[in-house]
C-alpha atoms as a PDB file:
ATOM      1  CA  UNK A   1       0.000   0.000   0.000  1.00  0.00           C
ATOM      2  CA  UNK A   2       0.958   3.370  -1.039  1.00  0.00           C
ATOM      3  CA  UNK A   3       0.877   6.119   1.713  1.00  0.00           C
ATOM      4  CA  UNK A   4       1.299   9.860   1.739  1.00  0.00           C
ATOM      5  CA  UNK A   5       2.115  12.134   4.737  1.00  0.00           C
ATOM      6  CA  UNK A   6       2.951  15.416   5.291  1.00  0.00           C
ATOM      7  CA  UNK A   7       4.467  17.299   8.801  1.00  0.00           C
ATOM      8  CA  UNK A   8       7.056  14.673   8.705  1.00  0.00           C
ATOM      9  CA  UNK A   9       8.993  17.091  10.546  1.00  0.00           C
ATOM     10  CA  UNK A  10       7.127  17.757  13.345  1.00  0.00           C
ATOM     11  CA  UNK A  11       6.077  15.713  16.181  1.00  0.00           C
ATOM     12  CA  UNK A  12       2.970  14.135  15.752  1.00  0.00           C
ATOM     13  CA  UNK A  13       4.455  13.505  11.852  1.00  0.00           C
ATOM     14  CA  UNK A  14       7.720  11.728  12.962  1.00  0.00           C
ATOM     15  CA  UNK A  15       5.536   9.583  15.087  1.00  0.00           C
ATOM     16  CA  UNK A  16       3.653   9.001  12.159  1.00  0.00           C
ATOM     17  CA  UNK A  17       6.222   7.894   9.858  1.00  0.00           C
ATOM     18  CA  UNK A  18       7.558   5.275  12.313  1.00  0.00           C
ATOM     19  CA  UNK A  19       4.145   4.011  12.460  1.00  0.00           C
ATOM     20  CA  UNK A  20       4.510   3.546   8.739  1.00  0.00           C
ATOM     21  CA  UNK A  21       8.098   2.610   8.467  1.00  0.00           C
ATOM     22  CA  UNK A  22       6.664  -0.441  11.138  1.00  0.00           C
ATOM     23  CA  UNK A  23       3.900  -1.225   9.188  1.00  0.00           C
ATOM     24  CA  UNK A  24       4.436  -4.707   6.917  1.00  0.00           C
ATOM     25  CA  UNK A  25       1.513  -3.814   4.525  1.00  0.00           C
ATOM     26  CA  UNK A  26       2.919  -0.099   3.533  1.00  0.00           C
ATOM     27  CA  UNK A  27       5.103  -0.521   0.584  1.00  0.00           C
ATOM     28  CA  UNK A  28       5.042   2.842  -0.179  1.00  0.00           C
ATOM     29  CA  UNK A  29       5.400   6.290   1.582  1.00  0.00           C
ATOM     30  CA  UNK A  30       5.361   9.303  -0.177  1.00  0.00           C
ATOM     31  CA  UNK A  31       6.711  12.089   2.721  1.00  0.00           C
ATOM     32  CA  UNK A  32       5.525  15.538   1.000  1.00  0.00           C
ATOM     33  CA  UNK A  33       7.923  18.382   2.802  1.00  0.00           C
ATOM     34  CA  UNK A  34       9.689  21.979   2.156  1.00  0.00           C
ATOM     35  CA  UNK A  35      12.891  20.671   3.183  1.00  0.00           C
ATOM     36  CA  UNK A  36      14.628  17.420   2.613  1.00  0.00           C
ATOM     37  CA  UNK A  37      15.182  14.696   5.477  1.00  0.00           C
ATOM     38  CA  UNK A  38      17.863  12.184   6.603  1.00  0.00           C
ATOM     39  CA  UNK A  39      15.946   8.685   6.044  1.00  0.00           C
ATOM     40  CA  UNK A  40      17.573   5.467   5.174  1.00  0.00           C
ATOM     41  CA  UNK A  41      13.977   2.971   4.063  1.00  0.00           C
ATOM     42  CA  UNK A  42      13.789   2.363   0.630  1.00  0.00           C
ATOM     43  CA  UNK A  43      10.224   2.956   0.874  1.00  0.00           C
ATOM     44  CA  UNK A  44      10.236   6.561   1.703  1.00  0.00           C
ATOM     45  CA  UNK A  45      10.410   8.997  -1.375  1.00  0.00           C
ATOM     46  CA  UNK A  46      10.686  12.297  -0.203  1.00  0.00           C
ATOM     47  CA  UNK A  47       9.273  14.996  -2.797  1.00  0.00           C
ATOM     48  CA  UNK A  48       9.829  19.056  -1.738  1.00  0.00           C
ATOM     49  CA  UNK A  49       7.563  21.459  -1.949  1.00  0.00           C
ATOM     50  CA  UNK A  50       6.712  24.567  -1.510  1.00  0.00           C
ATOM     51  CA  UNK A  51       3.246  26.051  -1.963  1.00  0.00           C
ATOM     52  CA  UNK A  52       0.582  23.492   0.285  1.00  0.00           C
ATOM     53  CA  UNK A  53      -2.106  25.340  -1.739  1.00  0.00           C
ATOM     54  CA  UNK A  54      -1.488  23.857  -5.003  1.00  0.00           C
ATOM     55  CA  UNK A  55      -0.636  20.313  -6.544  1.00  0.00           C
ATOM     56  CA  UNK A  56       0.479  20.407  -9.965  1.00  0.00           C
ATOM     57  CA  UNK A  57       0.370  17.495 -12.853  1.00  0.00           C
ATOM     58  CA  UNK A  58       4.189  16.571 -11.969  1.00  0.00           C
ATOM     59  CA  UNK A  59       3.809  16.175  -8.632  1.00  0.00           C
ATOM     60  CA  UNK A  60       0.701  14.255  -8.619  1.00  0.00           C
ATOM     61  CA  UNK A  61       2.329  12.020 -11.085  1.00  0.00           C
ATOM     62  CA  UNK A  62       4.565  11.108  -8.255  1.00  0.00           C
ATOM     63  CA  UNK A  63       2.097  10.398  -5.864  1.00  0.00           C
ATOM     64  CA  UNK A  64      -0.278   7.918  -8.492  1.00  0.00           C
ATOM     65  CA  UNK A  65      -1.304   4.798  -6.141  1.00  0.00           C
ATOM     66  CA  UNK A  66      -1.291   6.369  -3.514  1.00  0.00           C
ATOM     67  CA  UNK A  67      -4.359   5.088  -1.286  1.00  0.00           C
ATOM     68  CA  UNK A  68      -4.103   7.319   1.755  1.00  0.00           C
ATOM     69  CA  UNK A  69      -2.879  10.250   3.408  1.00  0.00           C
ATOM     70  CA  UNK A  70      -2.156  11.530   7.212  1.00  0.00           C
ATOM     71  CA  UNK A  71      -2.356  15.072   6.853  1.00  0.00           C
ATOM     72  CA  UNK A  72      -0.167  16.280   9.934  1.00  0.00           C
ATOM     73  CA  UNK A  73       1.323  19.064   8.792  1.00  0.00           C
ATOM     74  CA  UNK A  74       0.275  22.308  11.581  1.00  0.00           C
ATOM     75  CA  UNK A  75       1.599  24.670  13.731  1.00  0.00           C
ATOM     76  CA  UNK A  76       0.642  26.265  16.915  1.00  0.00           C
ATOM     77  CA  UNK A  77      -1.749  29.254  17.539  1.00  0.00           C
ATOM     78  CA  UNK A  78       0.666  30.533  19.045  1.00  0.00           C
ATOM     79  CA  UNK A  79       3.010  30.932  16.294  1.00  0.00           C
ATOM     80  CA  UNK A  80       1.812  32.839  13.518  1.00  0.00           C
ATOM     81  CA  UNK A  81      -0.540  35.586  13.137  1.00  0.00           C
ATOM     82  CA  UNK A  82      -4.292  34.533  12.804  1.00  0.00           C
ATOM     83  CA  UNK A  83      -4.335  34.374   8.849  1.00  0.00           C
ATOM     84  CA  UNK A  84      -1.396  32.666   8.684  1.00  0.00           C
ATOM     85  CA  UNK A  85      -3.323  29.733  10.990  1.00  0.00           C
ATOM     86  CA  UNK A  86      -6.058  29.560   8.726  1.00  0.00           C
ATOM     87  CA  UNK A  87      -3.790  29.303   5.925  1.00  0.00           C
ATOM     88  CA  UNK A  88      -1.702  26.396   7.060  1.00  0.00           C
ATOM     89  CA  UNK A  89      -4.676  24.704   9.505  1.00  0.00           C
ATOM     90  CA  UNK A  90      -7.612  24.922   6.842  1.00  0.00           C
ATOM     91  CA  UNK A  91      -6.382  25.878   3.665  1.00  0.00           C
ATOM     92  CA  UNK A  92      -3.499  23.610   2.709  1.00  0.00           C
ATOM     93  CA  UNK A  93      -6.076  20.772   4.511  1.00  0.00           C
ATOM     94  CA  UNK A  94      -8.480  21.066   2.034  1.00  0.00           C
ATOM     95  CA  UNK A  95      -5.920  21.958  -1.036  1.00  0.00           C
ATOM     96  CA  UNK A  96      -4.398  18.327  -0.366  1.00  0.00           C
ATOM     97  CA  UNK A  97      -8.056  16.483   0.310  1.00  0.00           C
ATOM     98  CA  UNK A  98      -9.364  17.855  -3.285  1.00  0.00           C
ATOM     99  CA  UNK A  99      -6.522  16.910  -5.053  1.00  0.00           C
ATOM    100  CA  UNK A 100      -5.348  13.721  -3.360  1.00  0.00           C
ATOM    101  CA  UNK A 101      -9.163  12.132  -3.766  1.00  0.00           C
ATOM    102  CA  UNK A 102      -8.408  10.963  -7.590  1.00  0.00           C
ATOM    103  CA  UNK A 103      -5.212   9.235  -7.022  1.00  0.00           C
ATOM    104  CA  UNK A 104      -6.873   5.776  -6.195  1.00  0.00           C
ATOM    105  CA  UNK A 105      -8.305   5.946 -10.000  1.00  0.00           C
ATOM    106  CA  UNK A 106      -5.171   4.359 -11.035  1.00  0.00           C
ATOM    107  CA  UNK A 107      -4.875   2.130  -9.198  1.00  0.00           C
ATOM    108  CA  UNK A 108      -6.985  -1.212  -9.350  1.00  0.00           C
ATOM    109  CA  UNK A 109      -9.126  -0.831  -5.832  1.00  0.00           C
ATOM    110  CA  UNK A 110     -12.327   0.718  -6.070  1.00  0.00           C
ATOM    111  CA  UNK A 111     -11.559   1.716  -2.358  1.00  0.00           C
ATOM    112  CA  UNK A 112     -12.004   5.573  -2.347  1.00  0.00           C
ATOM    113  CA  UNK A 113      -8.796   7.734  -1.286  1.00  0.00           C
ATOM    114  CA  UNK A 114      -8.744   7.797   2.598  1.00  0.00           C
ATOM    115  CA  UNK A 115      -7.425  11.376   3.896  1.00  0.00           C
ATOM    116  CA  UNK A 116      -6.943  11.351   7.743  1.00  0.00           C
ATOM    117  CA  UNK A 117      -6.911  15.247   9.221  1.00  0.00           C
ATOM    118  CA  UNK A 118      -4.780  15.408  12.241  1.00  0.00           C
ATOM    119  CA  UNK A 119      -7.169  17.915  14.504  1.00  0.00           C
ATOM    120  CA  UNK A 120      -6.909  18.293  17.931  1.00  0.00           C
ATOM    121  CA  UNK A 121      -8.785  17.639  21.372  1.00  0.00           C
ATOM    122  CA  UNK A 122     -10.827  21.466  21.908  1.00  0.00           C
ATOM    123  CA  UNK A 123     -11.561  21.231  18.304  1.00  0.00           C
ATOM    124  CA  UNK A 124     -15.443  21.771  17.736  1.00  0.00           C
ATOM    125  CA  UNK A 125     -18.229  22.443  15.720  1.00  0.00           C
ATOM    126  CA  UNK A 126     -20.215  24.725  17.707  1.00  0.00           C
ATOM    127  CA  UNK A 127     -17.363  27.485  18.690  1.00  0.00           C
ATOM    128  CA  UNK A 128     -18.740  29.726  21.560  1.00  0.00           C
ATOM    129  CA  UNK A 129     -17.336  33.181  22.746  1.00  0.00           C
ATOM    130  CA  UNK A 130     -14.362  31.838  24.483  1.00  0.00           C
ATOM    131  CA  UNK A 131     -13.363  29.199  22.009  1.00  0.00           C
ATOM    132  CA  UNK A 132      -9.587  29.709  21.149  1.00  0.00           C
ATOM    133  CA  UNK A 133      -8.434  29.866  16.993  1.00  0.00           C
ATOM    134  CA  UNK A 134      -7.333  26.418  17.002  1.00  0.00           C
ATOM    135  CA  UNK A 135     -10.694  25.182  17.779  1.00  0.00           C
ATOM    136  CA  UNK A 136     -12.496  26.797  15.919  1.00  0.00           C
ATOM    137  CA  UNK A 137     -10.501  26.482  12.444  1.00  0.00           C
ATOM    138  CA  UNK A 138      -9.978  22.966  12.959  1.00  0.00           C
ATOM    139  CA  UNK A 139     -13.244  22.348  13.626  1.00  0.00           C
ATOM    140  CA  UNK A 140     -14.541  24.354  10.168  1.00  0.00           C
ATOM    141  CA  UNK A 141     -11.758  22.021   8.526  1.00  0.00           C
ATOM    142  CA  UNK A 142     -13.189  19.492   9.852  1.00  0.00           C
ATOM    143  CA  UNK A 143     -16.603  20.314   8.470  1.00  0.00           C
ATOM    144  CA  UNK A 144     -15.497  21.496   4.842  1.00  0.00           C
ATOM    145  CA  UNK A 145     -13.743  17.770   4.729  1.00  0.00           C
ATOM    146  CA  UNK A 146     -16.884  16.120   5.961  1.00  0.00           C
ATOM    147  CA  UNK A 147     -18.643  18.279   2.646  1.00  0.00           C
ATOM    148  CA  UNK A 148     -16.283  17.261   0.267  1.00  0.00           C
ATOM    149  CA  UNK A 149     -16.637  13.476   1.172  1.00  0.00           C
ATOM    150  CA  UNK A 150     -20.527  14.348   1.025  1.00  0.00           C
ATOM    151  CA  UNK A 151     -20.404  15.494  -2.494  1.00  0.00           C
ATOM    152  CA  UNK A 152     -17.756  12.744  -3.594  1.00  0.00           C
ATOM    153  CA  UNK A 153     -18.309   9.561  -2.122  1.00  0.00           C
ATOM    154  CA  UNK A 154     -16.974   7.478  -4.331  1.00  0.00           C
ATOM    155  CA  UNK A 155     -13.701   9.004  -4.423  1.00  0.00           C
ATOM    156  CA  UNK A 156     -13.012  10.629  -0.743  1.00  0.00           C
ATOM    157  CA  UNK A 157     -13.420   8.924   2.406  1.00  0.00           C
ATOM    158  CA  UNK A 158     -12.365  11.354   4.884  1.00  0.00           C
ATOM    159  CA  UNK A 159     -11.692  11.295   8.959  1.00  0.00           C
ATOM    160  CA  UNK A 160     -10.121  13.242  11.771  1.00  0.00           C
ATOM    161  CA  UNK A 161      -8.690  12.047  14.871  1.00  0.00           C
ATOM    162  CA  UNK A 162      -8.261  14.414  17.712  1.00  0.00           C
ATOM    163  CA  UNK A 163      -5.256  13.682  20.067  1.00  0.00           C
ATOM    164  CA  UNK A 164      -4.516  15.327  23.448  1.00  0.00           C
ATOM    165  CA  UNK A 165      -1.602  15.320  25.200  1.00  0.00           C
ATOM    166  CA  UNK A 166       0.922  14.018  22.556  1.00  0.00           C
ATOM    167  CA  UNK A 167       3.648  12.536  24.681  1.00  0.00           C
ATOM    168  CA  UNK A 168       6.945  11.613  22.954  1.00  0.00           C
ATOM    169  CA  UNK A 169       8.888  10.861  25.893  1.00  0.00           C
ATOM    170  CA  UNK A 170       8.725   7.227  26.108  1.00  0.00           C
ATOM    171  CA  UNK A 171       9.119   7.046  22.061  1.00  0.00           C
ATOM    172  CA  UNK A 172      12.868   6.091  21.834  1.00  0.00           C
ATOM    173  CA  UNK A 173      13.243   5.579  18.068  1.00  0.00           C
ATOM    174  CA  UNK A 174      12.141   8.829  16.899  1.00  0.00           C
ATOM    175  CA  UNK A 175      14.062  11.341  19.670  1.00  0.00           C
ATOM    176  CA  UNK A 176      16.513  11.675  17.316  1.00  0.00           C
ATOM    177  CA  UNK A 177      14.275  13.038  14.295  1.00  0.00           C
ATOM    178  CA  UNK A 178      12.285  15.563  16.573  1.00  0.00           C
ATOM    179  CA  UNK A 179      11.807  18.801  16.191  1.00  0.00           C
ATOM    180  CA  UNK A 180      13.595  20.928  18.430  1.00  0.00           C
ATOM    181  CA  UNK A 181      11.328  20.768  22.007  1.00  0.00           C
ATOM    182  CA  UNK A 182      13.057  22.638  24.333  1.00  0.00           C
ATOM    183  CA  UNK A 183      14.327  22.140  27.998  1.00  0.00           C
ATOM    184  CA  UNK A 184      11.563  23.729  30.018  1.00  0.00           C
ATOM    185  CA  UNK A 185       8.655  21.807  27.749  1.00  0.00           C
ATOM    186  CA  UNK A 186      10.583  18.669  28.000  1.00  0.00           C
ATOM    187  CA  UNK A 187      10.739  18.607  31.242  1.00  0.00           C
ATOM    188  CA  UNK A 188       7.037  19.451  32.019  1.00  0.00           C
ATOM    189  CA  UNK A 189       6.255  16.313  29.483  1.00  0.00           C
ATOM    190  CA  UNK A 190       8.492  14.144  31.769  1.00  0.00           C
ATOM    191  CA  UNK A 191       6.751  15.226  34.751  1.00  0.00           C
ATOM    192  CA  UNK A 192       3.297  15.045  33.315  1.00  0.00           C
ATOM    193  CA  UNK A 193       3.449  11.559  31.187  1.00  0.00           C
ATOM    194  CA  UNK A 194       3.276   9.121  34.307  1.00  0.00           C
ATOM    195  CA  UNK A 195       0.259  10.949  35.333  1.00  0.00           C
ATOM    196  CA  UNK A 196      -1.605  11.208  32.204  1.00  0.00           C
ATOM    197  CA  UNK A 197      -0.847   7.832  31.556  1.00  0.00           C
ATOM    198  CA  UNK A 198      -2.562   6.435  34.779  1.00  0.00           C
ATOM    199  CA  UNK A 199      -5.425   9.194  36.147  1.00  0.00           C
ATOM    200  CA  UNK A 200      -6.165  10.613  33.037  1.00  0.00           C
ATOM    201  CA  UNK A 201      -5.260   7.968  30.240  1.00  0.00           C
ATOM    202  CA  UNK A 202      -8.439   9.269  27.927  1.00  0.00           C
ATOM    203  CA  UNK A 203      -6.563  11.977  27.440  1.00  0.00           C
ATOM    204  CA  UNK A 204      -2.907  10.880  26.962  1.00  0.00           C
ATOM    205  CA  UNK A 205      -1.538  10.343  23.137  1.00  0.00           C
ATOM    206  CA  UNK A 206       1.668   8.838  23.696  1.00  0.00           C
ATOM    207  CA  UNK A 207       3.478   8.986  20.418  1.00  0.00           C
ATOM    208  CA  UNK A 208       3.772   5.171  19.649  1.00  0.00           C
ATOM    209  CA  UNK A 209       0.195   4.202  19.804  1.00  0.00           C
ATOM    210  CA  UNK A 210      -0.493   7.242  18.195  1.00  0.00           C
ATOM    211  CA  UNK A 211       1.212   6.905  15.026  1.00  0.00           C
ATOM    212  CA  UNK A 212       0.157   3.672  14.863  1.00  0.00           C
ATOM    213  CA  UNK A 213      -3.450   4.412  15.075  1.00  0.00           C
ATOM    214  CA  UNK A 214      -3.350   7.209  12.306  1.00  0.00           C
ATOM    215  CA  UNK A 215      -1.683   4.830  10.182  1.00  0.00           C
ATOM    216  CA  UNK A 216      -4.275   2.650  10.303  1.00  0.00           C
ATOM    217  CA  UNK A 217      -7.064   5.338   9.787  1.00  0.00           C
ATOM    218  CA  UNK A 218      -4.899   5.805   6.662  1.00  0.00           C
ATOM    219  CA  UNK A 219      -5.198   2.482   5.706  1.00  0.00           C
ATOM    220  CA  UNK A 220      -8.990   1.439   6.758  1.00  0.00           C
ATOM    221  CA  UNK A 221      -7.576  -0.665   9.440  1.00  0.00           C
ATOM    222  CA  UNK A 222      -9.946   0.450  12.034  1.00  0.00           C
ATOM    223  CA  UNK A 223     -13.121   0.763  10.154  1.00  0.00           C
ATOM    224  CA  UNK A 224     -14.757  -2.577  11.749  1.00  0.00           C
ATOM    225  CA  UNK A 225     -13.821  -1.237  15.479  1.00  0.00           C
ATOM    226  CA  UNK A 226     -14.510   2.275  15.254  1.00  0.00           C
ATOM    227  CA  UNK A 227     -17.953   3.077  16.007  1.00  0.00           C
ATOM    228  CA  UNK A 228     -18.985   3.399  19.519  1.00  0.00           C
ATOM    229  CA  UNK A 229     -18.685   5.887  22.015  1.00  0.00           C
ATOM    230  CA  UNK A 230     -15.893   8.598  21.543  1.00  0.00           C
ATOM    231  CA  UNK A 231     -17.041   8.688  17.306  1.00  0.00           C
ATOM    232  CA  UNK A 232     -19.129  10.725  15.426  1.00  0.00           C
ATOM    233  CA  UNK A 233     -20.277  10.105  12.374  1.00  0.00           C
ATOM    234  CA  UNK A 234     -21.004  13.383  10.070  1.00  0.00           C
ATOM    235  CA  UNK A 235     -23.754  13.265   7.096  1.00  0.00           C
ATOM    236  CA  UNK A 236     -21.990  11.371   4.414  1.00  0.00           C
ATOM    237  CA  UNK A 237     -20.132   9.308   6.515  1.00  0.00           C
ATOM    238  CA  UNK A 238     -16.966  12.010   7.768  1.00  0.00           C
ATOM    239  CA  UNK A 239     -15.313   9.973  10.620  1.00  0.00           C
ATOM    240  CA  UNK A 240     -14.597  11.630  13.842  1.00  0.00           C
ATOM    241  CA  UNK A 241     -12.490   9.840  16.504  1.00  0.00           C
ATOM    242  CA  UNK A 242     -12.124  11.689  19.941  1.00  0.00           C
ATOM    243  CA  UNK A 243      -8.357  10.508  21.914  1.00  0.00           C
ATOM    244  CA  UNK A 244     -10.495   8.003  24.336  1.00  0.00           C
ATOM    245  CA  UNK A 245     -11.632   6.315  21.129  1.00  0.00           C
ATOM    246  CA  UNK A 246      -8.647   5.651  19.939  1.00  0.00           C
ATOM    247  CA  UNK A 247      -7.740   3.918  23.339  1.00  0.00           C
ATOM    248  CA  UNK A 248     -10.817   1.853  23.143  1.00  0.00           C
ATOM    249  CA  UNK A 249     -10.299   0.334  19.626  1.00  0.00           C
ATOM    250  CA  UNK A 250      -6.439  -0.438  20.698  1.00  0.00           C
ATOM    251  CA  UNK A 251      -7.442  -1.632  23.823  1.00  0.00           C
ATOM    252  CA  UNK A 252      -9.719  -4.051  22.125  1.00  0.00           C
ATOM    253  CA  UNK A 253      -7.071  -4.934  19.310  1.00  0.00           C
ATOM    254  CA  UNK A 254      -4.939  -5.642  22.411  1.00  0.00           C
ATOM    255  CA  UNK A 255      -6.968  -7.704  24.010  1.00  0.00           C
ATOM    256  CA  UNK A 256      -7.851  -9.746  20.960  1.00  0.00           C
ATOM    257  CA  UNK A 257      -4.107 -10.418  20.211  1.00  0.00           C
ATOM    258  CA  UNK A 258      -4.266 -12.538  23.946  1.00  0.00           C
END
């Protein structure tokens, strides 16, 4: 299988790749990025770019096969001025979705193309005075994927898991391809991990499980687990998985594997 991600670079898309460096059915992984990276798998075919906003003929050509994406590419709120946010949050989101949802035509599969949004926990459809940027603009990403799937169903299948606390610290293999984190917010995660991880495990995304998890959104893996409490299913099908819903379905793989 034939996989595209992009925010290889950052944390939740280094977790990400491992997931799909791991994975024994991903023959193929397309990493879409603005600067090039130090990887050694034959798999991984690294293709710069610059604009998010537009995918032209060549660079589409590249990507033919290609069955599903993790979209993971973000930045903070805090980062960049408010346009800026929408631009990289919404904007390049939906840019990718519209023309990523053809690729599976060449392919033999009738499967449509499966684009998984990386959103966040606070992200929401019903944004109230106090509701910060993030969640509101990944929540109207959220809902302008969950249109385009509506009005191509046969092509798009799209979904959007939204982790909490993303917790790298007991994720060995990919320290050394993080972004830099910093002393002070390093230390807080070291602090913070043992507790998340036992009083408030629903919401605690350590890295590992994580990647793993959006690489199998990516792939349809889940699709038999998913629905239950912690999902939400949109008009047209758009996939919603909250952080405790992702613990339940690999809590329940887990289990199975006993």
């Amino acid at each position: 299988m034939h996989l595209i991600l992009t925010g290889a670079t950052g944390l939740v898309g280094t977790a990400v790749l491992d997931a799909m460096v791991r994975a024994k059915d991903v023959t193929k992984i397309s990493v879409i990025s603005r600067r090039p990276l130090k990887l050694t798998d034959d798999r991984i075919n690294v293709i710069l770019h610059k604009d998010f906003e537009t995918y032209d003929k060549e660079l589409l050509q590249k990507l033919e096969g290609a069955q599903g994406c993790v979209w993971a590419l973000g930045i903070s709120q805090t980062q960049v001025n408010k346009e800026d946010y929408v631009k990289i949050t919404k904007t390049y989101a939906l840019a990718a979705a519209e023309a990523f949802k053809d690729l599976t035509h060449t392919t033999k599969t009738k499967e449509p193309f499966h684009f998984v949004y990386v959103s966040g926990d606070g992200s929401t459809f019903k944004p109230g005075l106090f509701t910060p940027i993030f969640g509101r603009v990944k929540g109207e990403t959220e809902l302008a994927l969950a249109e385009m799937q509506r009005q191509n169903p046969t092509t798009l299948k799209a979904s959007t898991v939204r982790p909490s606390f993303v917790d790298w610290t007991g994720h060995e293999e990919i320290k050394p391809y993080l972004p830099e984190i910093g002393a002070a917010k390093n230390t807080f995660a070291t602090l913070l991990s043992p507790v998340a991880k036992y009083a408030i495990k629903g919401r605690w995304s350590p890295t590992g499980p994580l990647g793993r998890f959006l690489t199998g959104m990516a792939t349809n893996m889940w699709e038999g687990a998913l629905d239950g409490e912690g999902v939400e299913r949109l008009p047209g099908g758009f996939t919603v998985v909250d952080n405790p819903a992702m613990w339940r379905v690999l809590d329940q793989e887990a289990a199975g594997k006993k």
